[in-house]
C-alpha atoms as a PDB file:
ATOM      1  CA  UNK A   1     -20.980 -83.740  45.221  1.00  0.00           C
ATOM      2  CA  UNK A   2     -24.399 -82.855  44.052  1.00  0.00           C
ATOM      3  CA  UNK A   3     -26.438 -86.047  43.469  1.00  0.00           C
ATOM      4  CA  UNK A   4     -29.514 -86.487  41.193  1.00  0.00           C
ATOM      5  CA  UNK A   5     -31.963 -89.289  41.403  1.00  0.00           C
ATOM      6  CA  UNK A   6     -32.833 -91.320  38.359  1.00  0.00           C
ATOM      7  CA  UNK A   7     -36.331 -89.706  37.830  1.00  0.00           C
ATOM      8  CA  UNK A   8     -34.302 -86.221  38.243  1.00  0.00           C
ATOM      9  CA  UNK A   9     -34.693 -85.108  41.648  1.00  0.00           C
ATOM     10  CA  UNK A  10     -32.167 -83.771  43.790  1.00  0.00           C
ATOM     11  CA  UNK A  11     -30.974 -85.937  46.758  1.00  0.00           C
ATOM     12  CA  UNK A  12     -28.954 -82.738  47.671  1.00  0.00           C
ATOM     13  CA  UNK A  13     -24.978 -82.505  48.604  1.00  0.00           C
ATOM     14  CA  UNK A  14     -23.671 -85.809  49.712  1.00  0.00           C
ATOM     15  CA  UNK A  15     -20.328 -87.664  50.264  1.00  0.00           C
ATOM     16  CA  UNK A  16     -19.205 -89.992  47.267  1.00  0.00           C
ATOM     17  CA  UNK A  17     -19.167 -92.526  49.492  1.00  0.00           C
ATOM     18  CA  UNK A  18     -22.609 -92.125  50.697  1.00  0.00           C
ATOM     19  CA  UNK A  19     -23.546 -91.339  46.891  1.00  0.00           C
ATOM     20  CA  UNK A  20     -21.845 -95.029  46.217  1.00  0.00           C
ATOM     21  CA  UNK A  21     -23.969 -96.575  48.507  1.00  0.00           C
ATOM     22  CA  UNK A  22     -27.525 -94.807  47.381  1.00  0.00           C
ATOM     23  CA  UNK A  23     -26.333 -96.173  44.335  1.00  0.00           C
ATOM     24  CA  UNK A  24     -25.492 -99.803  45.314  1.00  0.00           C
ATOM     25  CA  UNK A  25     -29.349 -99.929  47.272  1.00  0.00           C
ATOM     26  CA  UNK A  26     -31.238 -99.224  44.402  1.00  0.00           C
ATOM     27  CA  UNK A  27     -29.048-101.555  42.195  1.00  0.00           C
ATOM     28  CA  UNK A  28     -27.955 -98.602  39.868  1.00  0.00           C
ATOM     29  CA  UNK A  29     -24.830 -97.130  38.945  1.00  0.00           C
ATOM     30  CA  UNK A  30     -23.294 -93.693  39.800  1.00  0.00           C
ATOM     31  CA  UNK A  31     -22.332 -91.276  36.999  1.00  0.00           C
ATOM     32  CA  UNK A  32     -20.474 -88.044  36.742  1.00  0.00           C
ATOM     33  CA  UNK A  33     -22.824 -85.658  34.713  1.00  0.00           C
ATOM     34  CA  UNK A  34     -20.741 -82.026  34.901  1.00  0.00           C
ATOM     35  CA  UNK A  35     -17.317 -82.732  36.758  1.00  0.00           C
ATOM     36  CA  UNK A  36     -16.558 -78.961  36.236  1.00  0.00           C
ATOM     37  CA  UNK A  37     -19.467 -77.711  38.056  1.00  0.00           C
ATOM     38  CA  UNK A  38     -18.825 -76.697  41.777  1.00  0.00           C
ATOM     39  CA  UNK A  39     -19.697 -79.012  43.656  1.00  0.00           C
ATOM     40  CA  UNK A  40     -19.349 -81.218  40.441  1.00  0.00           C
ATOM     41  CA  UNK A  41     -23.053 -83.212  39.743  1.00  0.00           C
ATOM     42  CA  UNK A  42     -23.465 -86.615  39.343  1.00  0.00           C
ATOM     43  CA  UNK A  43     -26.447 -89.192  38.647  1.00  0.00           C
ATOM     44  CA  UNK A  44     -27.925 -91.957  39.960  1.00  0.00           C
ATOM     45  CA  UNK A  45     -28.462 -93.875  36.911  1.00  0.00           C
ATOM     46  CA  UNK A  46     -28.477 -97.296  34.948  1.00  0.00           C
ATOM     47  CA  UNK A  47     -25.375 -96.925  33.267  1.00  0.00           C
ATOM     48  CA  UNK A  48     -26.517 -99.118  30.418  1.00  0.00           C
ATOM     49  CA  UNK A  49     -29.311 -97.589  29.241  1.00  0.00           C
ATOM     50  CA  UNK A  50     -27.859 -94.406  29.852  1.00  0.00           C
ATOM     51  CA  UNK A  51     -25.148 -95.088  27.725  1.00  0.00           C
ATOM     52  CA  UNK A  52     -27.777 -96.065  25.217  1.00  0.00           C
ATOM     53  CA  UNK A  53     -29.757 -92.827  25.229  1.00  0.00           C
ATOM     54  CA  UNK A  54     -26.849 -90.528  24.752  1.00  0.00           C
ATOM     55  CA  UNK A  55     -25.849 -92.496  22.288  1.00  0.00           C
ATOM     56  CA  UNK A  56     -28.833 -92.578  20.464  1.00  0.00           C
ATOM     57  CA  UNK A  57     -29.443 -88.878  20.846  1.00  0.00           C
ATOM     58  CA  UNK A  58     -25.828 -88.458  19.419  1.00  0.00           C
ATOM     59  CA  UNK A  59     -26.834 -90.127  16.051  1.00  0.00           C
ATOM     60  CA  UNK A  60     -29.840 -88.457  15.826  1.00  0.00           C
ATOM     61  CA  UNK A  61     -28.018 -84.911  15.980  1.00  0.00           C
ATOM     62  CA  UNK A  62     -25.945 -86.086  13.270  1.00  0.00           C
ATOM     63  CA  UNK A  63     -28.483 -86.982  11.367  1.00  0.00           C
ATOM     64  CA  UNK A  64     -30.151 -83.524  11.559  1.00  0.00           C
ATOM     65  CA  UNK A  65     -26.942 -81.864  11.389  1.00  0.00           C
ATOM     66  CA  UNK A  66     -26.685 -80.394   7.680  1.00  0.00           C
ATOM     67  CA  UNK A  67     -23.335 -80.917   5.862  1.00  0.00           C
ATOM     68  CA  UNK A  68     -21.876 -78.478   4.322  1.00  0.00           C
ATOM     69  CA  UNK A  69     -20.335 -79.225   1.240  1.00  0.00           C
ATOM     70  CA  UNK A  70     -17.508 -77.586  -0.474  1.00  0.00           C
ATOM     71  CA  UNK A  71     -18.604 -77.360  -4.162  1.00  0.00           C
ATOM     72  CA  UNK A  72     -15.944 -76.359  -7.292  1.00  0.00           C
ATOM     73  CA  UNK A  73     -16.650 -74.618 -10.328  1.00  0.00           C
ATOM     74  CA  UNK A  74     -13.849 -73.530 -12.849  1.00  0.00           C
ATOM     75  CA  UNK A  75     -13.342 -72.142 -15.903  1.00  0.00           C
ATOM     76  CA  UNK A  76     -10.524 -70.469 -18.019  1.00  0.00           C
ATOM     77  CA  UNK A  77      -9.809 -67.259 -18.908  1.00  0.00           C
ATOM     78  CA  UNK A  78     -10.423 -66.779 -22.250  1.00  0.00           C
ATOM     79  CA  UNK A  79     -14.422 -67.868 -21.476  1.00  0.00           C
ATOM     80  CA  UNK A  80     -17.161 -65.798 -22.948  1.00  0.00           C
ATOM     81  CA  UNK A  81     -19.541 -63.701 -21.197  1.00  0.00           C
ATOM     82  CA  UNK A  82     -22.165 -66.064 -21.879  1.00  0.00           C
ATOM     83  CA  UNK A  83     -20.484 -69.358 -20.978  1.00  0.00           C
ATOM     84  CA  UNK A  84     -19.933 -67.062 -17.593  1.00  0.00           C
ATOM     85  CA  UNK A  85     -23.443 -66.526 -17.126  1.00  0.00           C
ATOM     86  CA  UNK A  86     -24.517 -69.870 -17.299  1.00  0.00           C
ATOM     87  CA  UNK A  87     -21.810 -71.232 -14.706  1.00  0.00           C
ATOM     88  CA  UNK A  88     -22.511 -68.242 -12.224  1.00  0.00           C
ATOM     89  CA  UNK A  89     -26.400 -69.797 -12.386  1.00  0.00           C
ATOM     90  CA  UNK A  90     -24.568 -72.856 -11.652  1.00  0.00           C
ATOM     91  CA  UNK A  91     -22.915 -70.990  -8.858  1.00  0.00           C
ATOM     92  CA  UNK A  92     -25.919 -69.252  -7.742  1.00  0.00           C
ATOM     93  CA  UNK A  93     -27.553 -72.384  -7.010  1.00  0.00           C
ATOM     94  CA  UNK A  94     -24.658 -74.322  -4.790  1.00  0.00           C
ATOM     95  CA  UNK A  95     -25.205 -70.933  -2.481  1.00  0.00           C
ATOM     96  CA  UNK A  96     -28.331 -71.024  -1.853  1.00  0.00           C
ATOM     97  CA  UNK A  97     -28.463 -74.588  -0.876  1.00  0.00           C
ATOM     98  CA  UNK A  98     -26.392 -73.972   1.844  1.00  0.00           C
ATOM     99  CA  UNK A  99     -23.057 -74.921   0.401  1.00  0.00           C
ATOM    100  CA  UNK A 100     -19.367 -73.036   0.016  1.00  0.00           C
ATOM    101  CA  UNK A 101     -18.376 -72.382  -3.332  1.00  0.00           C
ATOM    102  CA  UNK A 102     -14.206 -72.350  -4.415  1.00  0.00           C
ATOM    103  CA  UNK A 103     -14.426 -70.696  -7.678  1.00  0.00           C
ATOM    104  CA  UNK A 104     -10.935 -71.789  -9.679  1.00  0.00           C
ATOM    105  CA  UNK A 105     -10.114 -69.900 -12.658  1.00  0.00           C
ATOM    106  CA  UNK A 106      -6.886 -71.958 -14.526  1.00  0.00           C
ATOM    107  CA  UNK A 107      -4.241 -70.528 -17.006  1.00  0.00           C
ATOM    108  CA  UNK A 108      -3.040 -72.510 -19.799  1.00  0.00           C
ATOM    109  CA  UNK A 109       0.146 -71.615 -21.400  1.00  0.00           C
ATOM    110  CA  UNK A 110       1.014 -68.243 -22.138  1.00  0.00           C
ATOM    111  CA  UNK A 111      -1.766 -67.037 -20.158  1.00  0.00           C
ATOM    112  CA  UNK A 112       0.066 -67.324 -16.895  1.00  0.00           C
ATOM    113  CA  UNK A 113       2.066 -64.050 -17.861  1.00  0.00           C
ATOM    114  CA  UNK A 114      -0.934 -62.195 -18.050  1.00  0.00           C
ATOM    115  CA  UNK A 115      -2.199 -62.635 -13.700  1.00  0.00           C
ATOM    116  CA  UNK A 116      -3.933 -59.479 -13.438  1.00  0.00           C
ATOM    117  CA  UNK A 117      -6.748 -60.953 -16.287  1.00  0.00           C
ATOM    118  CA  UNK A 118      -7.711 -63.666 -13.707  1.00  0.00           C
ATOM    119  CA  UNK A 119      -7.901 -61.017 -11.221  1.00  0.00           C
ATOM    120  CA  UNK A 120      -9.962 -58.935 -13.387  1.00  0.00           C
ATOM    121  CA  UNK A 121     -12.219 -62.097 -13.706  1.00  0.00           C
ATOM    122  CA  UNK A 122     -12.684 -62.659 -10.284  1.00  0.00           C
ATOM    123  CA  UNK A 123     -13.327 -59.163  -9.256  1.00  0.00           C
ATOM    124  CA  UNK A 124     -16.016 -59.290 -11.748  1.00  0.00           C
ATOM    125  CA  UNK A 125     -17.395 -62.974 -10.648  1.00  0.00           C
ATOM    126  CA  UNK A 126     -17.119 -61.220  -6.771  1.00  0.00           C
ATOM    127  CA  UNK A 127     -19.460 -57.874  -8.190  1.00  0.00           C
ATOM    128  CA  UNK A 128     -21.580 -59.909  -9.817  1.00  0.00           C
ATOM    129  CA  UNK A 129     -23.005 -61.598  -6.620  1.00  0.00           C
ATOM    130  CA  UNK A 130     -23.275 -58.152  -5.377  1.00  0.00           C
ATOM    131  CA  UNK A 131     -24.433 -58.370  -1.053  1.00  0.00           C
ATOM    132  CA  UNK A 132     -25.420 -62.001  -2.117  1.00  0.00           C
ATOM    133  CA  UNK A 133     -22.161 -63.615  -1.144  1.00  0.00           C
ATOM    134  CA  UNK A 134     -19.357 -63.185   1.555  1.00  0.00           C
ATOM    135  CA  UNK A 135     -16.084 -63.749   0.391  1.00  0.00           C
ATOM    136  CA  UNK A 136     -14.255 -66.535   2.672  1.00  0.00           C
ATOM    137  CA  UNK A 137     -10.785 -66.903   0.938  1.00  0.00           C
ATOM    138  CA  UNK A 138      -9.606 -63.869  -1.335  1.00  0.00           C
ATOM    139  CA  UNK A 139      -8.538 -64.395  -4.430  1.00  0.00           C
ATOM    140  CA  UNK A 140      -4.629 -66.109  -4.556  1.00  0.00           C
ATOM    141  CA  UNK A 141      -2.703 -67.214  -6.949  1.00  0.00           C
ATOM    142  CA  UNK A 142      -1.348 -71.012  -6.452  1.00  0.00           C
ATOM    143  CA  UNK A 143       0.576 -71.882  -9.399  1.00  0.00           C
ATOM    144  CA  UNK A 144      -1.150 -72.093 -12.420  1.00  0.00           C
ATOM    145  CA  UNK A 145      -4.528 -71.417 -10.731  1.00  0.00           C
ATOM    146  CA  UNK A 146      -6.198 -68.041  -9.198  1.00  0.00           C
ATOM    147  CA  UNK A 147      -9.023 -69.327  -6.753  1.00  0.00           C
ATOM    148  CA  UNK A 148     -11.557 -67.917  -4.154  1.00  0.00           C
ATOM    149  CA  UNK A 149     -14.138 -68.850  -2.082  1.00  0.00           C
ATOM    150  CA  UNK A 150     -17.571 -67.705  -1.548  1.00  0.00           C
ATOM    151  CA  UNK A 151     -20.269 -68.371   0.499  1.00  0.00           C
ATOM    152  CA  UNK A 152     -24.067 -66.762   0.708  1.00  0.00           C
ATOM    153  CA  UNK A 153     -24.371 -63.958   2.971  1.00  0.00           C
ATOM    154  CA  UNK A 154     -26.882 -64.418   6.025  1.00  0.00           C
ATOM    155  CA  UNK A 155     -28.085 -61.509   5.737  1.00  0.00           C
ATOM    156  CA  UNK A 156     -28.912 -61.416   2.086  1.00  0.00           C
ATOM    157  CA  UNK A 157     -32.344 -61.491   1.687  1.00  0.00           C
ATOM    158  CA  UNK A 158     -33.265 -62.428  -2.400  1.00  0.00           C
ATOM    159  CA  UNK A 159     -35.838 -60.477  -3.863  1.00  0.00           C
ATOM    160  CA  UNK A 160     -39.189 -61.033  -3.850  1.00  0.00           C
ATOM    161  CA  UNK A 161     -40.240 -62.353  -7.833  1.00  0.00           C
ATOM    162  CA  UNK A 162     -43.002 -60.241  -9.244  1.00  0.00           C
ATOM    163  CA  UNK A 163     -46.106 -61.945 -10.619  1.00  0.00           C
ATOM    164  CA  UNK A 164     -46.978 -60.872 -13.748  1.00  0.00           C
ATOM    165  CA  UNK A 165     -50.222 -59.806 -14.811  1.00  0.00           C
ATOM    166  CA  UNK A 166     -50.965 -62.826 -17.123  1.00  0.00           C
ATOM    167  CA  UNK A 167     -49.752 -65.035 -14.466  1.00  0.00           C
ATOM    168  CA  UNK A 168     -52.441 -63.061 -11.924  1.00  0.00           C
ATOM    169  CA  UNK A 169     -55.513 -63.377 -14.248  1.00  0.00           C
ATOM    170  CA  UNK A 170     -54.672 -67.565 -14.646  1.00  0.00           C
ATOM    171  CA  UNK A 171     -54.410 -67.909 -10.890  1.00  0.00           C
ATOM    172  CA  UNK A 172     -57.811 -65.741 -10.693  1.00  0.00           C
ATOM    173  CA  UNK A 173     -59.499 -68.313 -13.437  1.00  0.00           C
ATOM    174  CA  UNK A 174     -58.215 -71.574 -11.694  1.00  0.00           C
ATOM    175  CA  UNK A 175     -59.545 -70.035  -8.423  1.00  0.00           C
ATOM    176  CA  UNK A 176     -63.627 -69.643 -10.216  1.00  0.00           C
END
């Protein structure tokens, strides 16, 4: 087995039993880094504080790890074009935080015999977005509900906002 030393030099290819014994001189402990490698690595190390740092490290990953979340919006299918608008904003804003988006429309009633109107709905939710979103989960039907999910595109770069003339000249006055 390839054996490190603690400060990360290579002692070269040794025995495990000679490895054992390094280890047992300097009052350390002997630790299989990469058992898959050929010959498989291993450290010369204090196992305790060892332990410590990789455990450390691991929390600290997590913590910079970003969670996605899985966010909801629904809404039924007799809503206006307006009420629309204003939850696609809604919508708009879960994607570019980061997050997935399962967009649930619901029948109620009656409406259940009319299917293709929540598919009309979502095809029009879907074009709306345009290039801005992928879609992750076509829309299905699942008992009284027709959902989807969506999430931003990478590659979907959002436009650049144009400053407006007014909003030039103030910048220009604050700057004198």
């Amino acid at each position: 087995m390839r054996v490190i030393d603690e400060d990360g030099s290579q002692l070269g290819i040794l025995s495990k039993s000679e490895a054992l014994r390094m280890a047992e001189d300097q009052g350390l402990d002997l630790v299989e880094i990469s058992p898959d490698a050929d010959p498989p690595v291993a450290k010369i190390v204090d196992w305790g504080k060892f332990n410590y740092q990789r455990t450390k490290q691991a929390q600290k990953n997590k913590k910079s790890a970003k969670t996605l979340e899985m966010k909801q919006m629904r809404f039924g299918l007799k809503i206006s074009d307006h009420d629309l608008g204003v939850k696609m904003g809604k919508v708009r804003g879960f994607l570019e935080a980061g997050h997935k988006v399962k967009i649930t429309a619901f029948f109620r009633g009656r409406e259940l015999a009319h299917k293709d109107l929540g598919f009309k709905i979502a095809e029009k939710v879907i074009a709306n977005f345009g290039d801005m979103v992928v879609v992750d989960q076509a829309p299905q039907l699942a008992g009284k509900q027709l959902s989807f999910v969506v999430r931003i595109n990478p590659s979907y770069k959002p436009a650049a906002k144009e400053t407006s003339k007014a909003d030039e000249s103030a910048n220009i006055a604050h700057s004198v």
